[in-house]
Protein backbone atom coordinates (compact mmCIF):
# COMPACT_ATOMS: atom_id res chain seq x y z
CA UNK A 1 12.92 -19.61 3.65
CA UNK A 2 16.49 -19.49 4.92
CA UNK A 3 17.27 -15.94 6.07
CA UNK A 4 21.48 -15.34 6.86
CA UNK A 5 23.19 -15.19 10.43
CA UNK A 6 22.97 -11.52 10.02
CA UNK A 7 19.36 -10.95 9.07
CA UNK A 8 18.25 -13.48 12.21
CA UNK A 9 20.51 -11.20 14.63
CA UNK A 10 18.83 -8.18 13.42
CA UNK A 11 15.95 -9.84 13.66
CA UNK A 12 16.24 -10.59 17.18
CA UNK A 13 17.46 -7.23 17.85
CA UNK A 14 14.68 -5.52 16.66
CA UNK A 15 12.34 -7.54 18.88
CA UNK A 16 14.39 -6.86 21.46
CA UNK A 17 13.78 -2.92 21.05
CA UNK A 18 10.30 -3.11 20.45
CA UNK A 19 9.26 -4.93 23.70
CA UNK A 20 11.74 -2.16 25.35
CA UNK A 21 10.18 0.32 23.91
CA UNK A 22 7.18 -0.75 25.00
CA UNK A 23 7.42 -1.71 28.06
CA UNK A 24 9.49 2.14 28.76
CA UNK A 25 5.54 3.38 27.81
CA UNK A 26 3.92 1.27 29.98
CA UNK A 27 6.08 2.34 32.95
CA UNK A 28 6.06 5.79 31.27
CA UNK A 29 1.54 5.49 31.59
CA UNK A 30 1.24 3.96 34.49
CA UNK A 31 3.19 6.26 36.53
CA UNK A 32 2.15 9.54 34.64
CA UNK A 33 -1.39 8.64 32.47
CA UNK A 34 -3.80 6.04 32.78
CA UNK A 35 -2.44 2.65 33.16
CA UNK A 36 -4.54 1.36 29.32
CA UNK A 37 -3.08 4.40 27.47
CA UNK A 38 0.02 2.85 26.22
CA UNK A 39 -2.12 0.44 23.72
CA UNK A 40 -2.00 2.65 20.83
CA UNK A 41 1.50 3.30 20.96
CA UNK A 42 1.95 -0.81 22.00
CA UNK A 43 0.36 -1.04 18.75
CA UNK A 44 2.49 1.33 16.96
CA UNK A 45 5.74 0.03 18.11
CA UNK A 46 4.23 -3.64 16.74
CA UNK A 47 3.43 -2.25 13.53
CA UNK A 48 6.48 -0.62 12.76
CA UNK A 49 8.59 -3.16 14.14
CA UNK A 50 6.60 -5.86 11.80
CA UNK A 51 7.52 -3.52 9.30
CA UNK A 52 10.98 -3.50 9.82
CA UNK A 53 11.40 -7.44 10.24
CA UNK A 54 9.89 -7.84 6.18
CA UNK A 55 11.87 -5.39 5.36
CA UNK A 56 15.06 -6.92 5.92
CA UNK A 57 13.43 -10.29 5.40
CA UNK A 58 12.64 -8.34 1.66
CA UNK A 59 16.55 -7.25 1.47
CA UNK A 60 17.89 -10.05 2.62
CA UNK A 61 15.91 -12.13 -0.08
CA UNK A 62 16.64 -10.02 -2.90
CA UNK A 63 20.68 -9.60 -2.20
CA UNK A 64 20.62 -13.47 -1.57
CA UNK A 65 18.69 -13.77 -4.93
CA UNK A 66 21.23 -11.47 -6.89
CA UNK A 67 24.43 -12.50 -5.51
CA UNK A 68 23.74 -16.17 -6.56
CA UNK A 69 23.39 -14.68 -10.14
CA UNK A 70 26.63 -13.42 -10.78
CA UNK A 71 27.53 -10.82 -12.59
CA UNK A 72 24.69 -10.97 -14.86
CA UNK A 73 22.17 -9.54 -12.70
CA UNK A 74 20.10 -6.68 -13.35
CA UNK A 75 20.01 -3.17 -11.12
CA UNK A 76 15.65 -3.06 -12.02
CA UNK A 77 15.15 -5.42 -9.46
CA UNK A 78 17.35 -3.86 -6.56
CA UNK A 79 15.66 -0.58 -7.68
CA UNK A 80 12.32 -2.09 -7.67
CA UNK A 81 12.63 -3.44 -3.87
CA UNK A 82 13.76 -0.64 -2.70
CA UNK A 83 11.27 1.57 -4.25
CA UNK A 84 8.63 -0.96 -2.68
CA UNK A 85 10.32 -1.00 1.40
CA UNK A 86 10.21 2.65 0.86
CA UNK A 87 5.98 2.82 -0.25
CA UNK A 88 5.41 0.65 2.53
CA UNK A 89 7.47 2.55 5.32
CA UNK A 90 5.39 5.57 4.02
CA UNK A 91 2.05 3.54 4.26
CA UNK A 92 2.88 2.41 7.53
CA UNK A 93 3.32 5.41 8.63
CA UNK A 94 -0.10 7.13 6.64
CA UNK A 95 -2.10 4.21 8.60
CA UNK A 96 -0.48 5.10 11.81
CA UNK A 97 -1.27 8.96 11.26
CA UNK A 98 -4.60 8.38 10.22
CA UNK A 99 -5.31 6.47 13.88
CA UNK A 100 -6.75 9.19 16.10
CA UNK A 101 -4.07 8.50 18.98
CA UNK A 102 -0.87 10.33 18.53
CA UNK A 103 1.18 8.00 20.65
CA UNK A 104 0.53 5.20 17.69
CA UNK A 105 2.58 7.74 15.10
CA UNK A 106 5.25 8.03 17.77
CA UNK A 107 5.17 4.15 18.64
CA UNK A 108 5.03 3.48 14.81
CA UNK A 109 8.41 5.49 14.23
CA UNK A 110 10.16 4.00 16.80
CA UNK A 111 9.24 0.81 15.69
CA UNK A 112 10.55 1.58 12.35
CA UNK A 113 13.91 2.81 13.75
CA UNK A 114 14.53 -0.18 15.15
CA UNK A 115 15.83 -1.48 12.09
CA UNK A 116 18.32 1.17 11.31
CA UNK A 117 19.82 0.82 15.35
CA UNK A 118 19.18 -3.17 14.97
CA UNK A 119 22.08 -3.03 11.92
CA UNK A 120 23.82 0.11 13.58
CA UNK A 121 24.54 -2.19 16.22
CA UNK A 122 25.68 -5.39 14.71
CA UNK A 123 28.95 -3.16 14.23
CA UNK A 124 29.43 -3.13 17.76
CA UNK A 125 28.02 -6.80 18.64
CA UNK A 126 28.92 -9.31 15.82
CA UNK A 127 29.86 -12.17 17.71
CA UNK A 128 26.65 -12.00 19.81
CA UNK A 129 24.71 -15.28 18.76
């Protein structure tokens, strides 16, 4: 699968802010909790990071897919995919609230914001390879 300049930036960037993330709640445990609590939110901040990565693996597929057409490509499609990242943020986030540690809800949202501050940020960094 070839995936655009863009998408592998953002990509990058969102790993980037996940192991930050986590790493901020292991400092964050071991100086104020138990040094094993951050797991759960470690686990979040995986999750919804995963999360984010197939989702712009998901739109950078489908506008790669319907620029190539033309202009004789459908809007049911584009609808379609989006209607899909949007069920499976709200899964993600059901599983994560269904876990009996809060911290994996918290770790789960912040690993889904990484995508919107991973393309928020290309603005300000696009020549960074």
């Amino acid at each position: 699968m070839k995936l655009s300049a863009t998408t592998k930036k953002i990509i990058w960037v969102i790993c980037i802010l996940s192991l930050v993330a986590i790493l901020a709640s292991v400092i964050v445990c071991f100086i104020f909790y138990q040094p094993l609590d951050f797991w759960p939110f470690a686990l979040g901040a995986l999750l919804g990071a995963g999360l984010s990565i197939f989702k712009i693996i998901m739109l950078d597929r489908t506008v790669t897919k319907n620029l190539s057409k033309g202009d004789s490509f459908t809007q049911g499609p584009i609808y379609l995919q989006y209607f899909l990242r949007f069920v499976l943020t709200g899964l993600v986030l059901l599983l994560a609230a269904l876990s009996p540690y809060t911290s994996m809800l918290w770790g789960t949202a912040v690993g889904i914001f990484t995508l919107p501050i991973a393309a928020f940020s290309m603005k300000f960094f696009p020549h960074v390879d």
